[in-house]
Protein backbone atom coordinates (compact mmCIF):
# COMPACT_ATOMS: atom_id res chain seq x y z
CA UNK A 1 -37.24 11.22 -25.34
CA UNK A 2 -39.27 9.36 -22.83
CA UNK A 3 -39.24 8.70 -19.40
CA UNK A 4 -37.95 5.34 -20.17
CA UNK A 5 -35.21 6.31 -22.23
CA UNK A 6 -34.23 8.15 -19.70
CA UNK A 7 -32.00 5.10 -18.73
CA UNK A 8 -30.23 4.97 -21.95
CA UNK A 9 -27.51 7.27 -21.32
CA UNK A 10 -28.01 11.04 -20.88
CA UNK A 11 -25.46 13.19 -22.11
CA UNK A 12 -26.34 16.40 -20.71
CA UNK A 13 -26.50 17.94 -17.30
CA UNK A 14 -27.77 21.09 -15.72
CA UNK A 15 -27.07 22.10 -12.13
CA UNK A 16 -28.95 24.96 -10.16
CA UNK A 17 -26.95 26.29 -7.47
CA UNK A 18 -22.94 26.83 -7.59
CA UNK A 19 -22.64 26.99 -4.03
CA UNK A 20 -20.06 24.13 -2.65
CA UNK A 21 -22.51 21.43 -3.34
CA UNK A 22 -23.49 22.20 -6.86
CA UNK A 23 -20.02 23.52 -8.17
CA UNK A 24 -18.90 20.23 -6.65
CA UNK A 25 -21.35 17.77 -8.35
CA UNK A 26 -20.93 19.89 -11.42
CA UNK A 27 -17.15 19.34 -11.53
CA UNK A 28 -17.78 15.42 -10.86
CA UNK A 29 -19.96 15.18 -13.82
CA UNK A 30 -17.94 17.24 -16.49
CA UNK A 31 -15.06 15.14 -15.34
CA UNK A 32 -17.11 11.47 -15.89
CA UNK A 33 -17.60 13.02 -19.59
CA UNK A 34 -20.85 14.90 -19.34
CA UNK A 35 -21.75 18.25 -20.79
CA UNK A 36 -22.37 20.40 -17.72
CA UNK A 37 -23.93 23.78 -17.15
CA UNK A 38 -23.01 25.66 -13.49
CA UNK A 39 -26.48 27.81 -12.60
CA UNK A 40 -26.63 30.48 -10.15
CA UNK A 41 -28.19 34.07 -9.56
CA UNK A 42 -24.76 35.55 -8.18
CA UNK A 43 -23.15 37.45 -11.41
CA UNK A 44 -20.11 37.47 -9.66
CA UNK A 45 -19.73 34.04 -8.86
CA UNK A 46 -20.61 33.20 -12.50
CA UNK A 47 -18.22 35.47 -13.66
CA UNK A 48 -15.28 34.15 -11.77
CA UNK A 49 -16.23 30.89 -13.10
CA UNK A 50 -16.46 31.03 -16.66
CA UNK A 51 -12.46 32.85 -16.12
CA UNK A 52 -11.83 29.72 -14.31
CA UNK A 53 -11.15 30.82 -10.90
CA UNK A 54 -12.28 28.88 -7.36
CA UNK A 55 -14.81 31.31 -6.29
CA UNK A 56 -16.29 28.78 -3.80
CA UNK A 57 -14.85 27.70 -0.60
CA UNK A 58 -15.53 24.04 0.53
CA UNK A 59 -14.59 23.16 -3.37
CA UNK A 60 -11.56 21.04 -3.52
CA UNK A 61 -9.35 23.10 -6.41
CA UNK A 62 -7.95 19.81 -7.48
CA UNK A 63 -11.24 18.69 -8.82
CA UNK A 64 -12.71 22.10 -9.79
CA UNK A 65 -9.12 22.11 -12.09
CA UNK A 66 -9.89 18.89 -13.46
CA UNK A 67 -13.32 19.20 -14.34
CA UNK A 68 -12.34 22.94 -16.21
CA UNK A 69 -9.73 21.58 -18.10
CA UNK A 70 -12.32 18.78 -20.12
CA UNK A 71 -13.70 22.26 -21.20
CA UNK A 72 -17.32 20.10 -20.74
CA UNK A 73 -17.92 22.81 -17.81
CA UNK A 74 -19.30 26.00 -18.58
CA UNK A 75 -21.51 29.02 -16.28
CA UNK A 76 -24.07 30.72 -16.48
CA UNK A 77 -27.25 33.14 -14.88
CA UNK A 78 -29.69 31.84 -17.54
CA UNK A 79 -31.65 29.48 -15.54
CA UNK A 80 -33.42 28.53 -19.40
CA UNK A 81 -29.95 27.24 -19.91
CA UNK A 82 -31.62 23.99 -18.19
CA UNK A 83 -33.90 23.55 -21.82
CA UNK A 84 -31.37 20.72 -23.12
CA UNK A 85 -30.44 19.02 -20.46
CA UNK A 86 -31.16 15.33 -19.64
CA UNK A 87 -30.48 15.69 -16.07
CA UNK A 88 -31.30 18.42 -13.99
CA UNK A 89 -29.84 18.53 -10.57
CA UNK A 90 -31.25 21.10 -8.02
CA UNK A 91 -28.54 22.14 -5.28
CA UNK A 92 -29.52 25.22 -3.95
CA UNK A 93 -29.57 26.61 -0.29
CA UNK A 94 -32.49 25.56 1.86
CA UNK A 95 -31.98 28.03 5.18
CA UNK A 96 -33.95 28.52 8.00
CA UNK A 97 -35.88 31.39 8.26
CA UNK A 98 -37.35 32.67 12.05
CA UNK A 99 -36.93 29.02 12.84
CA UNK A 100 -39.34 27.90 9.68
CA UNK A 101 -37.56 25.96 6.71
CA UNK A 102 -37.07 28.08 3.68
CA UNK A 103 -37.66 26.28 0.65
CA UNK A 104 -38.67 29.41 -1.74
CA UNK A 105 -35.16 29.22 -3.63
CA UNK A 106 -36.42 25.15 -4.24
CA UNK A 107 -39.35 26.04 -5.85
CA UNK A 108 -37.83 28.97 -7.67
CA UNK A 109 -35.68 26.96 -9.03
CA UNK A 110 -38.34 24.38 -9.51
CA UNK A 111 -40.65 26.91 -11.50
CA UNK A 112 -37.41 27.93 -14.37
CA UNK A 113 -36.84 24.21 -14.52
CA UNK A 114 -40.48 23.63 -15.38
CA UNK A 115 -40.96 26.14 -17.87
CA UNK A 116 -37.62 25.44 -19.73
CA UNK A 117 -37.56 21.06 -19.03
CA UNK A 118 -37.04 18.43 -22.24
CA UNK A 119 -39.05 15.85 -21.94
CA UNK A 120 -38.74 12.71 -20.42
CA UNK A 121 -35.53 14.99 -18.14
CA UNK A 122 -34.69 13.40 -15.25
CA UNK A 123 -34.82 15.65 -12.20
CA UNK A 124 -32.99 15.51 -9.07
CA UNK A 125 -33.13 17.43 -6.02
CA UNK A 126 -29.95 17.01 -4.09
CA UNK A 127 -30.93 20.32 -1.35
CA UNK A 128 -30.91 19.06 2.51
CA UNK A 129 -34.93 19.33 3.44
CA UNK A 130 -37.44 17.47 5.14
CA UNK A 131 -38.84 14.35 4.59
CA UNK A 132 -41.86 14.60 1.41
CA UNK A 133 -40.46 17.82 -0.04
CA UNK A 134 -39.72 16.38 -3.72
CA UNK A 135 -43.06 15.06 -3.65
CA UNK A 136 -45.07 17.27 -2.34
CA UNK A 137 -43.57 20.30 -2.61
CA UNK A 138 -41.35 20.04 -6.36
CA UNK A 139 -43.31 17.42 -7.80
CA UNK A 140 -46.58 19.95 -8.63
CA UNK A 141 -44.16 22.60 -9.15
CA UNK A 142 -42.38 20.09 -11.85
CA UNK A 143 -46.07 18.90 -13.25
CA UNK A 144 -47.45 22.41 -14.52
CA UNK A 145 -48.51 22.37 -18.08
CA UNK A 146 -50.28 19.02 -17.38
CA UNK A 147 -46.86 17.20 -17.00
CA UNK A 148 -46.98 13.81 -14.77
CA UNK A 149 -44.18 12.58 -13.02
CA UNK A 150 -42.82 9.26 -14.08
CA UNK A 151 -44.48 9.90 -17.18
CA UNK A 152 -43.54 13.38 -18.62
CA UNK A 153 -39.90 13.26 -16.58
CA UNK A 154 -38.36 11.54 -13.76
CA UNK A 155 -37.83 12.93 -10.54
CA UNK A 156 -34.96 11.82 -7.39
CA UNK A 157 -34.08 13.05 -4.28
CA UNK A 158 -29.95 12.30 -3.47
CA UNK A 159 -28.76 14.22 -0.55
CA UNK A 160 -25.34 16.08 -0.91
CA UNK A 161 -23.02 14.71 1.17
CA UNK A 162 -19.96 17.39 0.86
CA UNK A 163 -17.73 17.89 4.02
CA UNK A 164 -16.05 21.00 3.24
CA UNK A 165 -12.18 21.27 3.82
CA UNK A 166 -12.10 17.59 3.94
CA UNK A 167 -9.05 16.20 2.03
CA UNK A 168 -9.35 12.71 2.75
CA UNK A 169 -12.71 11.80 0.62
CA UNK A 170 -12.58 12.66 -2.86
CA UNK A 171 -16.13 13.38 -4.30
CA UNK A 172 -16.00 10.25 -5.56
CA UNK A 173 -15.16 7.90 -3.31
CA UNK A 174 -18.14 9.44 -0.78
CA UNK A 175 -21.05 6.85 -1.77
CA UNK A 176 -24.35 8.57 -2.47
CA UNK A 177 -28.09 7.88 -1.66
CA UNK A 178 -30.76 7.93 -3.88
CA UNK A 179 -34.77 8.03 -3.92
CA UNK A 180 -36.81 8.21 -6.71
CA UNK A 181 -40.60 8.92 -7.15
CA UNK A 182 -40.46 5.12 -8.99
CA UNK A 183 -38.27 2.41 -10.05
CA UNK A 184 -37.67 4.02 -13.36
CA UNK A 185 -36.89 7.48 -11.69
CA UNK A 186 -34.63 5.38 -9.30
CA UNK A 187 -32.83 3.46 -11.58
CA UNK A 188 -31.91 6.18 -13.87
CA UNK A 189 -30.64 8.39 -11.19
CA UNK A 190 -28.60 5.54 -9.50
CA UNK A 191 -27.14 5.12 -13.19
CA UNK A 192 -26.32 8.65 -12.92
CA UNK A 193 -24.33 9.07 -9.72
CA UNK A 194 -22.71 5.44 -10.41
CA UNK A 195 -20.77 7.50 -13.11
CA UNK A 196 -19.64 9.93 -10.72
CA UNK A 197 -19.06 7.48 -7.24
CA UNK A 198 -17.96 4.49 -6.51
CA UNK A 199 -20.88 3.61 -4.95
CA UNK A 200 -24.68 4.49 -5.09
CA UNK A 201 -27.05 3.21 -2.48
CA UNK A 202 -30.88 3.42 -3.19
CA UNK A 203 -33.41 3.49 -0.99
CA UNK A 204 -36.99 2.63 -1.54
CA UNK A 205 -38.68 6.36 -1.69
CA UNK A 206 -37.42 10.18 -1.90
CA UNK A 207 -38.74 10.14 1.81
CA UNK A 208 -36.33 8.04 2.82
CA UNK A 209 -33.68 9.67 1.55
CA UNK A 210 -34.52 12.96 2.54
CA UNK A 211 -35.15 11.53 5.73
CA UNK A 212 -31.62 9.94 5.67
CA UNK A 213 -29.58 13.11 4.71
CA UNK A 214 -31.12 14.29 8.51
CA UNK A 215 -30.56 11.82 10.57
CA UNK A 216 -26.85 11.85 9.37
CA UNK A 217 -26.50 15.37 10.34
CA UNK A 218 -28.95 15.28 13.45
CA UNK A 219 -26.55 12.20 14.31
CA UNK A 220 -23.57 14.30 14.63
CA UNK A 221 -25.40 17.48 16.24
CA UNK A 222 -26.70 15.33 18.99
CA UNK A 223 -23.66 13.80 20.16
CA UNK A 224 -21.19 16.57 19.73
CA UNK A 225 -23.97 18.80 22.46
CA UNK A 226 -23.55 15.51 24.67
CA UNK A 227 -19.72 15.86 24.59
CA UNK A 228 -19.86 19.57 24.97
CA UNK A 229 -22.06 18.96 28.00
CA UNK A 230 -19.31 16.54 29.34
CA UNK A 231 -17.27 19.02 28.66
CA UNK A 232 -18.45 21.64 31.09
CA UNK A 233 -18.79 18.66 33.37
CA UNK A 234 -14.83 18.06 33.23
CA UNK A 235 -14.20 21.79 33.67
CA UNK A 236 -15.59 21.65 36.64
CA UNK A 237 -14.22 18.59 38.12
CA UNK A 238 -10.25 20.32 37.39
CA UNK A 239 -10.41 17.12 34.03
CA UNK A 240 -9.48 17.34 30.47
CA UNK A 241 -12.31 15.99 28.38
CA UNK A 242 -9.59 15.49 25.88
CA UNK A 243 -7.49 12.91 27.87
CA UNK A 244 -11.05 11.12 28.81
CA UNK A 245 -11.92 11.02 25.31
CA UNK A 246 -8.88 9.56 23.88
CA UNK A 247 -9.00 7.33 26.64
CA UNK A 248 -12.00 5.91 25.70
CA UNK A 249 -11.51 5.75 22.13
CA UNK A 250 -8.86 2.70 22.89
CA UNK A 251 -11.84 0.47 22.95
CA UNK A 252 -12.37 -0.87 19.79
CA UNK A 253 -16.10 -0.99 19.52
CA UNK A 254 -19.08 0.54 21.29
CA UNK A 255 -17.54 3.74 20.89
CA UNK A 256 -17.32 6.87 18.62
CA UNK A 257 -15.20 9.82 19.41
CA UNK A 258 -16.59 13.36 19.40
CA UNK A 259 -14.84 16.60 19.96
CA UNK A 260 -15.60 19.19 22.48
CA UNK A 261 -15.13 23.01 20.80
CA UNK A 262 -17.17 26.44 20.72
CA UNK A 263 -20.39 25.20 19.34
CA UNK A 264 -21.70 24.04 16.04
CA UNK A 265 -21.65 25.95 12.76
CA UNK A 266 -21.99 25.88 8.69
CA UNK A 267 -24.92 25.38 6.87
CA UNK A 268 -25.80 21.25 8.16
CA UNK A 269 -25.33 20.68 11.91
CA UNK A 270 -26.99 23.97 13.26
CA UNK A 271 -29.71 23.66 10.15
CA UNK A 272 -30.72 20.67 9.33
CA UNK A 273 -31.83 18.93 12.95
CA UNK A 274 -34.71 21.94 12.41
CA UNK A 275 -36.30 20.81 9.33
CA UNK A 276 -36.69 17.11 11.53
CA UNK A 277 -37.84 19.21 14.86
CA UNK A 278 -40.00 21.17 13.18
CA UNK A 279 -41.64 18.73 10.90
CA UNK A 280 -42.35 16.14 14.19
CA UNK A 281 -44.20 19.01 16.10
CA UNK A 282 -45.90 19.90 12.70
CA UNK A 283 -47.15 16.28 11.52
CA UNK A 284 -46.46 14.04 14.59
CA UNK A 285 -47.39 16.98 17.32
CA UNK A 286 -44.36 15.96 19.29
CA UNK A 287 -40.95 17.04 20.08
CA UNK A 288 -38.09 14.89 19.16
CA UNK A 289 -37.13 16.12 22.51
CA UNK A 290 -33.74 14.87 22.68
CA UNK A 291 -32.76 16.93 19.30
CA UNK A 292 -34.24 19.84 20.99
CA UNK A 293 -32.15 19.53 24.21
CA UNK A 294 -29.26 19.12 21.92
CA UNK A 295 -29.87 22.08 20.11
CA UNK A 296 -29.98 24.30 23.43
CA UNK A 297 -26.40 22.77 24.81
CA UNK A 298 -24.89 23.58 20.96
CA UNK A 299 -26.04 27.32 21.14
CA UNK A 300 -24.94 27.64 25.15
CA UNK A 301 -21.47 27.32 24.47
CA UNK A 302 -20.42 29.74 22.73
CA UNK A 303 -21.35 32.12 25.58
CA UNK A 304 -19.86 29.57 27.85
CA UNK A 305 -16.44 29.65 25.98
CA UNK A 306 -16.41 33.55 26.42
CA UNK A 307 -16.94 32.95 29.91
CA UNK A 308 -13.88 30.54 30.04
CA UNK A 309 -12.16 33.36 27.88
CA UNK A 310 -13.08 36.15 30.62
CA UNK A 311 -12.16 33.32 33.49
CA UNK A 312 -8.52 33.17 31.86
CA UNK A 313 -7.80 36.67 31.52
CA UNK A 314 -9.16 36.99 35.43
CA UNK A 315 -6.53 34.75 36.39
CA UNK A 316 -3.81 36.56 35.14
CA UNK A 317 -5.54 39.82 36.93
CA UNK A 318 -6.89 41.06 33.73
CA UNK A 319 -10.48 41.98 33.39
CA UNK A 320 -12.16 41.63 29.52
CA UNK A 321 -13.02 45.06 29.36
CA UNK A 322 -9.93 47.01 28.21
CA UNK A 323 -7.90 43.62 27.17
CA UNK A 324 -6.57 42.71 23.74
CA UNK A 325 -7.62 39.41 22.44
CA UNK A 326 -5.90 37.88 19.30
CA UNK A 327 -8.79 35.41 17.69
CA UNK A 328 -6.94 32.62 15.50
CA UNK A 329 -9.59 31.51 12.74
CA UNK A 330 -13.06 33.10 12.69
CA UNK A 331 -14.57 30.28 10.26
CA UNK A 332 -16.89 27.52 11.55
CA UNK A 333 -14.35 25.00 10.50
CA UNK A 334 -10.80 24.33 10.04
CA UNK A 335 -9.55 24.68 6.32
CA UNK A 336 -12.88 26.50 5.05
CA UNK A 337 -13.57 30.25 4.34
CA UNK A 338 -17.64 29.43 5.55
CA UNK A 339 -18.46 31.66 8.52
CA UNK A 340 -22.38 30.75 8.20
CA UNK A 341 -23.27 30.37 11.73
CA UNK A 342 -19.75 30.72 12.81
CA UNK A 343 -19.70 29.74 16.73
CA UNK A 344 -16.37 31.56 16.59
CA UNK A 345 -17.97 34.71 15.50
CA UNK A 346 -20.31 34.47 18.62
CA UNK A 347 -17.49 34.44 20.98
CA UNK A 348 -15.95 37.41 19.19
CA UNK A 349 -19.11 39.22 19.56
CA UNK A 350 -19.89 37.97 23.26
CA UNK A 351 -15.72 39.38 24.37
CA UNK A 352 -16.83 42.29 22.28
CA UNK A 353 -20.09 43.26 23.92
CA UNK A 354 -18.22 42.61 27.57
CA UNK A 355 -15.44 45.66 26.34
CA UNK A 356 -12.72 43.43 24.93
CA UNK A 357 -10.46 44.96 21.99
CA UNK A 358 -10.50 42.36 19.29
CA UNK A 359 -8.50 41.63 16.50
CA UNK A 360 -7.83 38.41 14.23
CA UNK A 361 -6.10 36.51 12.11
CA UNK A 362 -7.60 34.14 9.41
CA UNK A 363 -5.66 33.17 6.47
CA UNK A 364 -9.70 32.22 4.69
CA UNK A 365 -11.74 35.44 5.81
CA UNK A 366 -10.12 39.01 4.64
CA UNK A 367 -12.34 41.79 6.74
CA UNK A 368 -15.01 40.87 8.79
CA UNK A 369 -17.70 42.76 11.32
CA UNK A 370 -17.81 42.18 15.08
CA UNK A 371 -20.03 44.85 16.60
CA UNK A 372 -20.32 48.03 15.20
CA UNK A 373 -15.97 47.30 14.18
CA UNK A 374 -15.32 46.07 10.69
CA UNK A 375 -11.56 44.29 10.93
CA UNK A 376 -9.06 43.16 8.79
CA UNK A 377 -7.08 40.34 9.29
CA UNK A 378 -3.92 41.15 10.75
CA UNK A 379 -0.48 39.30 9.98
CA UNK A 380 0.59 36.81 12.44
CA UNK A 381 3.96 38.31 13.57
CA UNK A 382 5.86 37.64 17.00
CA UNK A 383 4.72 41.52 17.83
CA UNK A 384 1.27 41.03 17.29
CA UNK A 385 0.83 37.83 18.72
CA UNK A 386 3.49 38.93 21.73
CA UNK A 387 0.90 42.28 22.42
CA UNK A 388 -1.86 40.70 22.63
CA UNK A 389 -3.15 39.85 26.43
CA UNK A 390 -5.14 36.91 25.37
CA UNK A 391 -4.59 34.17 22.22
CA UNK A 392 -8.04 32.65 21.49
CA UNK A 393 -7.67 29.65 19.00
CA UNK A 394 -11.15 29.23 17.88
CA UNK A 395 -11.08 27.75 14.45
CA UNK A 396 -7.32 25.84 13.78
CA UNK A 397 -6.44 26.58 10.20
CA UNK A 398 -3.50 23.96 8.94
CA UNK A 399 -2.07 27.13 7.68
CA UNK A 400 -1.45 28.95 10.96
CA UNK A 401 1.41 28.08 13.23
CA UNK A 402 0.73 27.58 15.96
CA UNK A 403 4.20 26.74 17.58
CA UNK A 404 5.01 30.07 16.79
CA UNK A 405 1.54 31.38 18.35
CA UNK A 406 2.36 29.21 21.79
CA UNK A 407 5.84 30.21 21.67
CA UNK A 408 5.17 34.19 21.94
CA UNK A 409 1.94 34.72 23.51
CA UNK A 410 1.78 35.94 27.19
CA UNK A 411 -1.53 33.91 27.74
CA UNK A 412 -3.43 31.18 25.05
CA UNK A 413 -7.13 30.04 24.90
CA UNK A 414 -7.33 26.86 22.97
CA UNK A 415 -10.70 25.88 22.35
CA UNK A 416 -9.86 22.84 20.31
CA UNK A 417 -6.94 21.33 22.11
CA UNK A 418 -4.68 22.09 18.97
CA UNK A 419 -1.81 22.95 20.99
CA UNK A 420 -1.38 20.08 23.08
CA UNK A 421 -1.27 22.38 25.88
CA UNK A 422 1.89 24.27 27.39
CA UNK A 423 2.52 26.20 30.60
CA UNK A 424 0.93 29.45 28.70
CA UNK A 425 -2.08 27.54 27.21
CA UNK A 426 -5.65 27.16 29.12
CA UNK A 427 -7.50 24.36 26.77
CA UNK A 428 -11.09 23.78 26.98
């Protein structure tokens, strides 16, 4: 098969990394009638896979059911797995590593794809990284053997766009971007995700689109540190930043409403504005110095929401150390079992360091570690919640009551203004 044929219709798909963003695309595909292989190093995932259980949180189990029962969806380790596939998308974690981006598990998977590649495969890195990665970076790693891209394969860039715990979007109904190397490598890979969204927007380079996937999640970083910052502002002034916001979300244009809350977590909004700070000081050798700011007001409040915490339980002449405070959700997001870079796990560990005695409930996270203390989650009973000197409501599952919460706790933290407030209730 050439390049060219590329176009034609591919039957066959391959997808490194079954994190939430692989496992999701994977599902998509199998369901739009391609034969899909799930990739990943974790045994354990894999195995839970291939028995047909959700082993991945963020995954929607509605589509994950779907896409098992066209039996077009299998698992495995075997990364040579890849050998027969037309398509080959890459969706594996790109962390930060002592503030550096950490793209070794990209060109690891890069290497197994290029020893085990059919010709004239289309390749497609979907993993959130700076602009000129999939050229300069996968692109040699794709060419060994004396390959040439456009010629040998085709190679894309489309950057996931999965919002964990979000019911409202379907997979397919979130339109995609997409960059290829050439027309021919864009074309086929728009053809591609048009069989799996509604829509498919392409953009004239991989840069671009790389370069797209960070400014959305730079976007949202940025202004959610300015409303935190107003935030702290309206503490101190005796104002809710939750009546000013939804006052000023009546106007209907100019304005887009952000929520204040313990900081930023998951794998995007702390991550990603990095890769774009780090690559401006590295080939521009500037800041992007309103990024930077931002990313100093996310990571103060967590610390600043403990200090809220400790100014509650001060009021009610009740010092941290020695108090009992009942966390409600642990996760960095509603609906999610994801505690990567959990701002709710930072308060836990700031009340924890000050003396506090924690415990928590989370219907998504089993047994966790704060401090040298590994917990379980407890059960949400009026005793529990009725002992406890201090409710913190740091991460509002849709599972938890929280009626019931308000109703028997002496004294209630609410970091996201999920209660609505009550004579018990200090919201942020």
């Amino acid at each position: 098969m050439t390049a060219q044929q590329q176009t034609e219709g591919p039957r066959r798909v391959a997808v490194f990394g079954q994190g939430y963003v692989g496992l999701s695309v994977a599902c998509a595909a199998a369901t739009a009638g391609y034969d899909v292989v799930g990739i990943d190093t974790d045994g354990d995932r894999i195995a839970a896979l291939q028995d047909g259980t959700l082993a991945v949180a963020g995954v929607r189990s509605d589509e994950f059911d779907t896409a098992i029962a066209t039996r077009r969806l299998a698992f495995t380790t075997d990364g040579a797995r890849c050998d027969d596939a037309d398509i080959v998308l890459i969706c594996v974690p790109t962390p930060i590593l002592e503030r550096l981006p950490d793209l070794s598990m990209v060109a690891a998977a890069g290497r197994t794809v290029a020893e085990h590649m059919k010709p004239g495969a289309l390749v497609v890195l979907e993993s959130t990284t700076y602009a000129g990665t999939t050229e300069d970076l996968l692109a040699p790693i794709l060419e060994a053997g004396h390959r040439v891209a456009g010629q040998d394969f085709l190679l894309a860039f489309a950057p996931e766009r999965i919002d964990p715990g979000n019911t409202t979007f379907a997979f397919h109904q979130i339109p995609r971007v997409v960059g290829g190397i050439d027309k021919a490598s864009t074309d086929a890979a728009v053809a591609f995700y048009a069989d799996l969204v509604d829509h498919v927007h392409p953009v004239s380079s991989t840069k671009a689109a790389e370069q797209a996937k960070l400014l959305e999640n730079t976007f949202r970083m940025v202004n959610i540190a300015m409303v935190n910052e107003f935030a702290m502002l309206c503490a101190d002034q005796g104002i809710s930043p939750w009546e000013v916001i939804e006052a000023a979300d009546t106007k209907p244009f100019g304005f887009m409403p952000f929520y204040p809350g313990p900081g930023v977590g998951g794998h995007c909004i702390p991550i990603d504005p990095i890769y774009l700070t780090w690559q401006s000081r590295r080939d521009a050798g500037r800041p992007i110095r309103l990024v930077e700011l931002a990313q100093d007001i996310n990571a103060e409040m967590p610390g600043w929401v403990t200090d809220r915490i400790a100014e509650a339980l001060n009021d009610h002449a009740k010092p941290v150390r020695g108090s009992t405070v009942l966390a409600i959700g642990v996760t960095y997001k509603p609906d999610v079992g994801d505690l990567r870079e959990s701002a709710a796990l930072q308060v836990l560990h700031g009340l924890a360091r000050r003396g506090a005695d924690i415990s928590y409930h989370d219907p998504h996270v089993p047994s966790l570690t704060v401090g040298a203390d590994h917990l379980t989650s407890v059960d949400l009973t009026t005793e529990v919640v009725a002992a406890a000197d201090l409710v913190a409501i740091l991460t509002p599952h849709r599972a938890v009551d929280l009626d019931h919460v308000v109703a028997h706790a002496g004294l209630v933290f609410d970091a996201r203004n999920a209660t609505g407030g009550g004579p018990n209730v200090v919201v942020l």
